[in-house]
PDB file of N, CA and C in Angstrom:
ATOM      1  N   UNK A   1     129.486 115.000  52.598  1.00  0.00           N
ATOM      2  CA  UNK A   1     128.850 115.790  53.622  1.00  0.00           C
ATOM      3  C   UNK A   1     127.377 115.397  53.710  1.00  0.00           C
ATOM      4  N   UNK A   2     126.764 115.080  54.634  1.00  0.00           N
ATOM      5  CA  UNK A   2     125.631 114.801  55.163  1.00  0.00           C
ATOM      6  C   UNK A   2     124.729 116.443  54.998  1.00  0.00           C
ATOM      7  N   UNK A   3     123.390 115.902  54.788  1.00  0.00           N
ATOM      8  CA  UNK A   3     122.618 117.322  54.416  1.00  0.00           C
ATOM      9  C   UNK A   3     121.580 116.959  55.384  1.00  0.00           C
ATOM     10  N   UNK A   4     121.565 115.698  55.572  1.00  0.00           N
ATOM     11  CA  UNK A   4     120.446 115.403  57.015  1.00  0.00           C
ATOM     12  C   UNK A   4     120.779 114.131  57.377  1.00  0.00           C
ATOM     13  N   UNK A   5     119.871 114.204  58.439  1.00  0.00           N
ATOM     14  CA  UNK A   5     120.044 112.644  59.429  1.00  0.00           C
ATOM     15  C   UNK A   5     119.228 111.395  58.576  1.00  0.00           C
ATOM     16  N   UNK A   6     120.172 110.902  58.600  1.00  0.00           N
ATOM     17  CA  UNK A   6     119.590 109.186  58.112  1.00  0.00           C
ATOM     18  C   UNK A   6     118.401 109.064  59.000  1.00  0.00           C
ATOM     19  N   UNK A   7     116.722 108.202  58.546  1.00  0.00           N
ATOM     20  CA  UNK A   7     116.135 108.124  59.606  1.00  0.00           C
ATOM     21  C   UNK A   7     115.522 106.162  58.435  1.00  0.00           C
ATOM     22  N   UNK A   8     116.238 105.523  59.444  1.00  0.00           N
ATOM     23  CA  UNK A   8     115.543 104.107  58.480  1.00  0.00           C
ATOM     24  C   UNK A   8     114.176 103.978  59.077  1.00  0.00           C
ATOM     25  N   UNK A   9     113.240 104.465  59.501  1.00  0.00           N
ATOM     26  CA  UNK A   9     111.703 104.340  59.490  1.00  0.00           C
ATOM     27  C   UNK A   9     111.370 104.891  58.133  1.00  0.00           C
ATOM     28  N   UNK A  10     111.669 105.931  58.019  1.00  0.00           N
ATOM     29  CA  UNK A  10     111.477 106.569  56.858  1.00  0.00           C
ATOM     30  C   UNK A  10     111.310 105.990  54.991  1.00  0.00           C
ATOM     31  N   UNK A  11     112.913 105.134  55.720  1.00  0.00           N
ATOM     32  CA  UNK A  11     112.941 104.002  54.308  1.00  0.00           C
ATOM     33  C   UNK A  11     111.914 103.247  54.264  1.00  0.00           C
ATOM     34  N   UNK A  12     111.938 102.552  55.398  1.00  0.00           N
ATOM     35  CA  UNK A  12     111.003 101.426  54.957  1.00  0.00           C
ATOM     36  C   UNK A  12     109.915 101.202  55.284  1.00  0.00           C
ATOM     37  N   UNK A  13     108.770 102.615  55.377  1.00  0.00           N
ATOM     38  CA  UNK A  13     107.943 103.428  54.847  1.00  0.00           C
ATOM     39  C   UNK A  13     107.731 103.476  53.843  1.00  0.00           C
ATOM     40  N   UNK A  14     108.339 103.867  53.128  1.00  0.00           N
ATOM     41  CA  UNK A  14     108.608 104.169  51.602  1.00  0.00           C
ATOM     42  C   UNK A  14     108.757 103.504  50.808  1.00  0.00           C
ATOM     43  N   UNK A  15     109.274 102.214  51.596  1.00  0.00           N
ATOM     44  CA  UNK A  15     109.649 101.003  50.888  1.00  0.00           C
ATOM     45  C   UNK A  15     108.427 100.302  50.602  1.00  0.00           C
ATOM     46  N   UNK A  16     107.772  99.916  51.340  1.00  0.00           N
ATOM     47  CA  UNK A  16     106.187  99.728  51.510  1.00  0.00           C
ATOM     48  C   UNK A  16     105.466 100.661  51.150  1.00  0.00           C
ATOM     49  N   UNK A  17     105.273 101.812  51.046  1.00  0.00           N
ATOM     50  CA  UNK A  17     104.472 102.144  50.087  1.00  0.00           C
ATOM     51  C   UNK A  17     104.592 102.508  48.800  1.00  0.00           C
ATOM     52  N   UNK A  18     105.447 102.251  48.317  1.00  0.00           N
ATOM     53  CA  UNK A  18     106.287 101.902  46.649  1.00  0.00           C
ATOM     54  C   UNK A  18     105.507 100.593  46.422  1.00  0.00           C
ATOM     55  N   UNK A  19     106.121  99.791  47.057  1.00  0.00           N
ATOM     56  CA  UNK A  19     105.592  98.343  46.909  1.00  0.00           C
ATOM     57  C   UNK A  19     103.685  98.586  46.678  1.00  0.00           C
ATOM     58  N   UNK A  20     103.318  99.501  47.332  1.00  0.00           N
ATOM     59  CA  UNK A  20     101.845  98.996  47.441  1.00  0.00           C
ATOM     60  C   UNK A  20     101.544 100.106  46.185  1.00  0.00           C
ATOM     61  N   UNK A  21     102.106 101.087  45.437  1.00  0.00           N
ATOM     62  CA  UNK A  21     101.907 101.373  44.130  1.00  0.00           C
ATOM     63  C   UNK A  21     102.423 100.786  43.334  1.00  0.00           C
ATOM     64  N   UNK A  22     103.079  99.752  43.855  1.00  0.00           N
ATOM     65  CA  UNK A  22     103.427  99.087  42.169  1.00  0.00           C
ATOM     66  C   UNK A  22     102.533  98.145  42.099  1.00  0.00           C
ATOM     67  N   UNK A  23     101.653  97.572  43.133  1.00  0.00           N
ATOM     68  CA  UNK A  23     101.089  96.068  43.108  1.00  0.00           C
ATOM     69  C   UNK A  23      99.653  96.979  42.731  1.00  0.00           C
ATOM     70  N   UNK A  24      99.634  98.523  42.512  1.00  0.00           N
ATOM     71  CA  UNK A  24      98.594  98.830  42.324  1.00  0.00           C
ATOM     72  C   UNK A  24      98.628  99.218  40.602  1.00  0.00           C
ATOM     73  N   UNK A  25      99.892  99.893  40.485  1.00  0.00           N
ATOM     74  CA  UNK A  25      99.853  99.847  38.986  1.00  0.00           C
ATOM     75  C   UNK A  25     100.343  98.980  38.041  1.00  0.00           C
ATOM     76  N   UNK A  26     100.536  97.788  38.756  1.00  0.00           N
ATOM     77  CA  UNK A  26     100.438  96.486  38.026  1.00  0.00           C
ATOM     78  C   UNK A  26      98.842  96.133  37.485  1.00  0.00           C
ATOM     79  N   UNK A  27      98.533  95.964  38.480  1.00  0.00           N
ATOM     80  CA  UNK A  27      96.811  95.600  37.942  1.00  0.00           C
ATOM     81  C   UNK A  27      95.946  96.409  37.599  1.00  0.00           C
ATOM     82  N   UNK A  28      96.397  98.344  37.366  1.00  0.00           N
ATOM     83  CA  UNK A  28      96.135  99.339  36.461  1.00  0.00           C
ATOM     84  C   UNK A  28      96.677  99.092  35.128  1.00  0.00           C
ATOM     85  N   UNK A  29      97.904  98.162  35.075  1.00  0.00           N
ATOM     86  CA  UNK A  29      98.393  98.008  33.953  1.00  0.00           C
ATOM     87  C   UNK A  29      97.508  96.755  32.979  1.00  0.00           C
ATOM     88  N   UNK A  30      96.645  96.113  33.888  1.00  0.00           N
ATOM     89  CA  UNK A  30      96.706  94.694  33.363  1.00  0.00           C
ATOM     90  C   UNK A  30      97.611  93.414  33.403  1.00  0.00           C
ATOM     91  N   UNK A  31      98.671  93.576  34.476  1.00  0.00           N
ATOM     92  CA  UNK A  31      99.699  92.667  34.210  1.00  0.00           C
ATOM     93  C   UNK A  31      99.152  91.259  35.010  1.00  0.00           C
ATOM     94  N   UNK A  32      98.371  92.001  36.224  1.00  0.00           N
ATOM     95  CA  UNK A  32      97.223  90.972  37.346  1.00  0.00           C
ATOM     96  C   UNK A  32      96.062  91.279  37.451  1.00  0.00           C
ATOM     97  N   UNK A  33      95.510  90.663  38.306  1.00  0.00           N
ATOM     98  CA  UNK A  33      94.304  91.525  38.931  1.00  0.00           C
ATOM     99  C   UNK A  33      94.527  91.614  39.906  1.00  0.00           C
ATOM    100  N   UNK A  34      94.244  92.422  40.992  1.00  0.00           N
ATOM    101  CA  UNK A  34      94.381  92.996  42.301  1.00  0.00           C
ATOM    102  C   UNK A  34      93.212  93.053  43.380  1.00  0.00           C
ATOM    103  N   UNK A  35      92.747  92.065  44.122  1.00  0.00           N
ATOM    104  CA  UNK A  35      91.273  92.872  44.534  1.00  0.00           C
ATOM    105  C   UNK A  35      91.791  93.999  45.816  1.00  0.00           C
ATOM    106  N   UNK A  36      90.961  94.697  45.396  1.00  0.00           N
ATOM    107  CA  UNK A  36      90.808  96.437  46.315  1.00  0.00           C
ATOM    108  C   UNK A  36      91.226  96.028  47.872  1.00  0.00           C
ATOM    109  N   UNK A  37      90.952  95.173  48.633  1.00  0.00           N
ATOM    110  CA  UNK A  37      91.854  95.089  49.846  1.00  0.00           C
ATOM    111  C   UNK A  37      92.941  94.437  49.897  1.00  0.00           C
ATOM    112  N   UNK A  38      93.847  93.992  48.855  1.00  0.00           N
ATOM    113  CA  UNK A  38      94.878  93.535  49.106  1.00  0.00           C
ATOM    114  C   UNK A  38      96.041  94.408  49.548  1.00  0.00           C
ATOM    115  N   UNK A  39      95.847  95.242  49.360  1.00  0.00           N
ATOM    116  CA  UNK A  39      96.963  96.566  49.556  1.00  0.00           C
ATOM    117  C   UNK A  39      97.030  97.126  51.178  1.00  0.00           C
ATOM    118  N   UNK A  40      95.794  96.369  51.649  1.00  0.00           N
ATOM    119  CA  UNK A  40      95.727  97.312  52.921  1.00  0.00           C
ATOM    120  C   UNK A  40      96.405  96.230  54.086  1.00  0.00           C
ATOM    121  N   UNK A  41      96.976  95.317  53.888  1.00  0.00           N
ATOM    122  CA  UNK A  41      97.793  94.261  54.696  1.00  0.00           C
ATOM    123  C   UNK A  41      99.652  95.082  54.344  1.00  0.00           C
ATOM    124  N   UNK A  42      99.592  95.086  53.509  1.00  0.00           N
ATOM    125  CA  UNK A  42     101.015  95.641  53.083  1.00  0.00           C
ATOM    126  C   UNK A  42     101.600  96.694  53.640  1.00  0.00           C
ATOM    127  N   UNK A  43     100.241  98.115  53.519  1.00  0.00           N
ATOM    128  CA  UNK A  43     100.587  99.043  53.954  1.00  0.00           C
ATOM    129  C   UNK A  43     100.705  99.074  55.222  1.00  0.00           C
ATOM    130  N   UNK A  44      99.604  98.385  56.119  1.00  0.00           N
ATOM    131  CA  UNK A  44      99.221  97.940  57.567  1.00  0.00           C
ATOM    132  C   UNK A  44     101.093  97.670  57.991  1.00  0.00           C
ATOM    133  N   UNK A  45     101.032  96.330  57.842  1.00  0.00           N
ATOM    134  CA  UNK A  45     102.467  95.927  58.062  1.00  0.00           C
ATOM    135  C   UNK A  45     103.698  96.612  58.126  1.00  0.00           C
ATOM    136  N   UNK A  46     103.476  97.531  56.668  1.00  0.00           N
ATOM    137  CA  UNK A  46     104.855  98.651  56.458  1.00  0.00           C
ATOM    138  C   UNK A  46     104.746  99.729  57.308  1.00  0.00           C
ATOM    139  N   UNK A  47     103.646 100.340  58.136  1.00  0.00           N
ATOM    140  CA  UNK A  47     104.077 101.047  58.777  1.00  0.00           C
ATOM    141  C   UNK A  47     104.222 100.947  60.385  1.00  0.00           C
ATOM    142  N   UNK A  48     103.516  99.577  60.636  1.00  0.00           N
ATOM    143  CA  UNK A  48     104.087  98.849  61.785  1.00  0.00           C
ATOM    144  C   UNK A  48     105.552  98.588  62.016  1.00  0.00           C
ATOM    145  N   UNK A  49     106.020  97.884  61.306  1.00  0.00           N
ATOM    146  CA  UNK A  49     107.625  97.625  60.840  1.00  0.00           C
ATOM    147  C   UNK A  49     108.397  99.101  60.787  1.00  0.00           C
ATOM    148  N   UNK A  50     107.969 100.459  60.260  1.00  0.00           N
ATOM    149  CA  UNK A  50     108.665 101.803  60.622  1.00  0.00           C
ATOM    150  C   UNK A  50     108.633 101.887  61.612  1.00  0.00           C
ATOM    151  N   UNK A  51     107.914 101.564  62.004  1.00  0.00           N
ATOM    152  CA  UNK A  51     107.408 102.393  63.601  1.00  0.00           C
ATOM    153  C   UNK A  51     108.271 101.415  64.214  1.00  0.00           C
ATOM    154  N   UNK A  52     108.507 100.377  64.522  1.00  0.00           N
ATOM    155  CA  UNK A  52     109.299  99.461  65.005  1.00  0.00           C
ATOM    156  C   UNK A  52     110.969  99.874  64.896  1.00  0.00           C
ATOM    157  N   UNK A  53     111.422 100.020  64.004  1.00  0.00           N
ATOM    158  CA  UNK A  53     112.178 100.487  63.348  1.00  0.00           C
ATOM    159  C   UNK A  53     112.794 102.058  63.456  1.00  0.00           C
ATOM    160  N   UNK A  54     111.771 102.916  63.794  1.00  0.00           N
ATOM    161  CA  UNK A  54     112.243 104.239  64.166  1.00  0.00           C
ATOM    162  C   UNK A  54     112.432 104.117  65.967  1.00  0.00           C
ATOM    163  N   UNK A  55     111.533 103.797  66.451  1.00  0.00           N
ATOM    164  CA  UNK A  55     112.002 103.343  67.759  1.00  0.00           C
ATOM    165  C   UNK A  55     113.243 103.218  67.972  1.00  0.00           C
ATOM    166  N   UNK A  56     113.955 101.590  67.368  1.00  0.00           N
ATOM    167  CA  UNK A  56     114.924 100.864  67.529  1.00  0.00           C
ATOM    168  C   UNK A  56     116.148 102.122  67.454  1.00  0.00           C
ATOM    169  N   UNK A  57     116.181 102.621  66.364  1.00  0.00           N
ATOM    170  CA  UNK A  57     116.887 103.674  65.868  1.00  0.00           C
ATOM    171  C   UNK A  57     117.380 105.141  67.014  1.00  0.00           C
ATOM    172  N   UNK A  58     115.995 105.186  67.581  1.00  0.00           N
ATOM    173  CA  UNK A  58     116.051 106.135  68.617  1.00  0.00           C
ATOM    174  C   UNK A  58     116.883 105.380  69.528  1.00  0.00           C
ATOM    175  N   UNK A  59     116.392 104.499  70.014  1.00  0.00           N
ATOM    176  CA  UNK A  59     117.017 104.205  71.121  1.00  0.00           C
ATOM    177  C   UNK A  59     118.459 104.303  71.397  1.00  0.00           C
ATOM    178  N   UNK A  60     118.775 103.218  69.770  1.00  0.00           N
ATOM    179  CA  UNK A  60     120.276 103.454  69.279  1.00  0.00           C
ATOM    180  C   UNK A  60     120.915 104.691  68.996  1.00  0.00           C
ATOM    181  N   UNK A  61     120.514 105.909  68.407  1.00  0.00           N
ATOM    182  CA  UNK A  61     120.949 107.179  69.027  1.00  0.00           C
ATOM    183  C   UNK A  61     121.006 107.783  70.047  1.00  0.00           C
ATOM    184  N   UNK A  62     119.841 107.422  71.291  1.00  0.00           N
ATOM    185  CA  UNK A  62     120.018 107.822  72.486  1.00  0.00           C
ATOM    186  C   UNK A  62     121.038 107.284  73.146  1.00  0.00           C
ATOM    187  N   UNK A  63     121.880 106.258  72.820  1.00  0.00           N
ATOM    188  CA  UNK A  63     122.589 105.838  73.715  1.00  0.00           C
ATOM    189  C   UNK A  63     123.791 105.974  73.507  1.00  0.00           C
ATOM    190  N   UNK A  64     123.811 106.598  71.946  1.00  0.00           N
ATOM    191  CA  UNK A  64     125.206 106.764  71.418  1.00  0.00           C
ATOM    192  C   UNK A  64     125.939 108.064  72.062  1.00  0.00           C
ATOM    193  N   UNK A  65     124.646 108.948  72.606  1.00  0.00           N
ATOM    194  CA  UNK A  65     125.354 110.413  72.737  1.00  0.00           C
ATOM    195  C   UNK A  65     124.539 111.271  71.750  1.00  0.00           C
ATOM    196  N   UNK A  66     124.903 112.879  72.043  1.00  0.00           N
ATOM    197  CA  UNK A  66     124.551 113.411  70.867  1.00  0.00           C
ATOM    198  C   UNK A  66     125.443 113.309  69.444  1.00  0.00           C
ATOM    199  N   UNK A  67     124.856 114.003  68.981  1.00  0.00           N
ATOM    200  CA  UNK A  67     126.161 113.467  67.334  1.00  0.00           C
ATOM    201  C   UNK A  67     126.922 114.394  66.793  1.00  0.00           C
ATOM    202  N   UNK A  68     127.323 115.002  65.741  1.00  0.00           N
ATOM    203  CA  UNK A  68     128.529 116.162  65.544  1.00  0.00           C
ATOM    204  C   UNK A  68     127.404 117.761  65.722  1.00  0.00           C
ATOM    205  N   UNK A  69     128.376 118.165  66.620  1.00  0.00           N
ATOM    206  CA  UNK A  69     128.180 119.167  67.078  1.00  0.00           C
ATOM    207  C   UNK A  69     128.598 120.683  66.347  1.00  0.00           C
ATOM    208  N   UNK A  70     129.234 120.180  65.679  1.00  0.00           N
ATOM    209  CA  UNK A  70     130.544 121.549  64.900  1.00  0.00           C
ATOM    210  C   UNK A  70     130.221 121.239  63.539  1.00  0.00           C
ATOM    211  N   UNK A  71     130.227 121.999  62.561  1.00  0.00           N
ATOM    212  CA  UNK A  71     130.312 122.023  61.348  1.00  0.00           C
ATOM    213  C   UNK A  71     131.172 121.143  60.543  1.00  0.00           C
ATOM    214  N   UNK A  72     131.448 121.327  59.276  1.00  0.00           N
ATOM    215  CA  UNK A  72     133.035 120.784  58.830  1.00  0.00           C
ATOM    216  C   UNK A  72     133.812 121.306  58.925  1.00  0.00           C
ATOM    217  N   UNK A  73     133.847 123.201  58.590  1.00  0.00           N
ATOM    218  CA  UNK A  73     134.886 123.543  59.015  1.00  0.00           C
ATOM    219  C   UNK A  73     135.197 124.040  60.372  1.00  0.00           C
ATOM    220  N   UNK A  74     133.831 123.922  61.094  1.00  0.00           N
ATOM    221  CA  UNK A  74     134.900 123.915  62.389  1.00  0.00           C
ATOM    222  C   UNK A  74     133.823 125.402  63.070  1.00  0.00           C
ATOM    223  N   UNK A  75     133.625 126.025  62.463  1.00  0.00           N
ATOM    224  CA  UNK A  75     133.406 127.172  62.968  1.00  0.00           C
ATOM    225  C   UNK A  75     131.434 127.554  62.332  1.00  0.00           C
ATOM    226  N   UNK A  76     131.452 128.721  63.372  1.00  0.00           N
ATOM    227  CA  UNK A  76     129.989 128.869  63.246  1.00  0.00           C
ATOM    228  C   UNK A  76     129.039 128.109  64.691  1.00  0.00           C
ATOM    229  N   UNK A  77     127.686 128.973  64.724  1.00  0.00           N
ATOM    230  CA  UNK A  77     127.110 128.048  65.562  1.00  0.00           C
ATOM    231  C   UNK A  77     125.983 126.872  65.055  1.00  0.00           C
ATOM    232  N   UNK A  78     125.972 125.922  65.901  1.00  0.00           N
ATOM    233  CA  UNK A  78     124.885 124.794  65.089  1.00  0.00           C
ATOM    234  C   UNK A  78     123.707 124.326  66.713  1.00  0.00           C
ATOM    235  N   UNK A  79     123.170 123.788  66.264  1.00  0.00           N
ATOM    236  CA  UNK A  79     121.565 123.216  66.959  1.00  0.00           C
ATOM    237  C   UNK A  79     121.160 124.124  67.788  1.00  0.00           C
ATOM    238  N   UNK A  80     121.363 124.701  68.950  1.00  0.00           N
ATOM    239  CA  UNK A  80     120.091 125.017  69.804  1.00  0.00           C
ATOM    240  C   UNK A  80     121.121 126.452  69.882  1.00  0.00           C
ATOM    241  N   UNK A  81     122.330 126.646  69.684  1.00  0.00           N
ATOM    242  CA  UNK A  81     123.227 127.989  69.460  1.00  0.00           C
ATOM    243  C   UNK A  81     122.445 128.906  68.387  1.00  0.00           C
ATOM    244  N   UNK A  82     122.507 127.737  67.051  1.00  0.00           N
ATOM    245  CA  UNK A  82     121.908 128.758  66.102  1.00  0.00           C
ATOM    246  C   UNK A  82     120.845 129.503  66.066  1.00  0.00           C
ATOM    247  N   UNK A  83     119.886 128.810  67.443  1.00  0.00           N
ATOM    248  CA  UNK A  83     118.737 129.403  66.976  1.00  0.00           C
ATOM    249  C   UNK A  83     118.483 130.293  67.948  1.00  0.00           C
ATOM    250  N   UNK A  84     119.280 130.255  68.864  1.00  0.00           N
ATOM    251  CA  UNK A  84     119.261 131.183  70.164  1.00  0.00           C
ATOM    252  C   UNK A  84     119.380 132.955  69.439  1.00  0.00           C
ATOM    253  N   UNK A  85     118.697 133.986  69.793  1.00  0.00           N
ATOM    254  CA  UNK A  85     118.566 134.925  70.151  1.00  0.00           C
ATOM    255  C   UNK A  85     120.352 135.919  70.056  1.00  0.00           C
ATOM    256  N   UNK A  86     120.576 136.815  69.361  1.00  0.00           N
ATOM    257  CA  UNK A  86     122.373 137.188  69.726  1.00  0.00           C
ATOM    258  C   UNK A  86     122.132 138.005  71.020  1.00  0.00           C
TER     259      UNK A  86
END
């Protein structure tokens, strides 16, 4: 069972900025040295590439339709039902 929507901007966001703490606590560690703007091309890039990426994604959901509408079992109200007013 799904608890939320997949969103791959999100990943690889995250993915890139993982990457830019490890290349930072590498050379906190001593393993390199790091100079202080190298990190800011990485991050730059990684969230260009989300953004690219969440787009793409949209689009590709917009065209699919909306997506499950009903619960698993079937019953109950969900998205713009649930929040409506009784």
């Amino acid at each position: 069972m799904l608890r939320h929507e997949f969103q791959p901007g999100r990943l690889v966001s995250g993915a890139f900025l993982t990457l830019a703490g490890v290349i930072y606590a590498g050379d906190a560690g001593g393993l390199w040295e790091t100079p202080w703007f190298a990190v800011i091309p990485v991050v730059v890039v990684g969230l260009c590439l989300a953004g690219t990426v969440a787009i793409v994604a949209r689009g590709i959901r917009r065209r699919r339709g909306p997506g499950r509408q009903a619960t698993a079992g079937g019953s109950g109200p969900t998205g713009a039902q649930a929040d409506a007013p009784p």
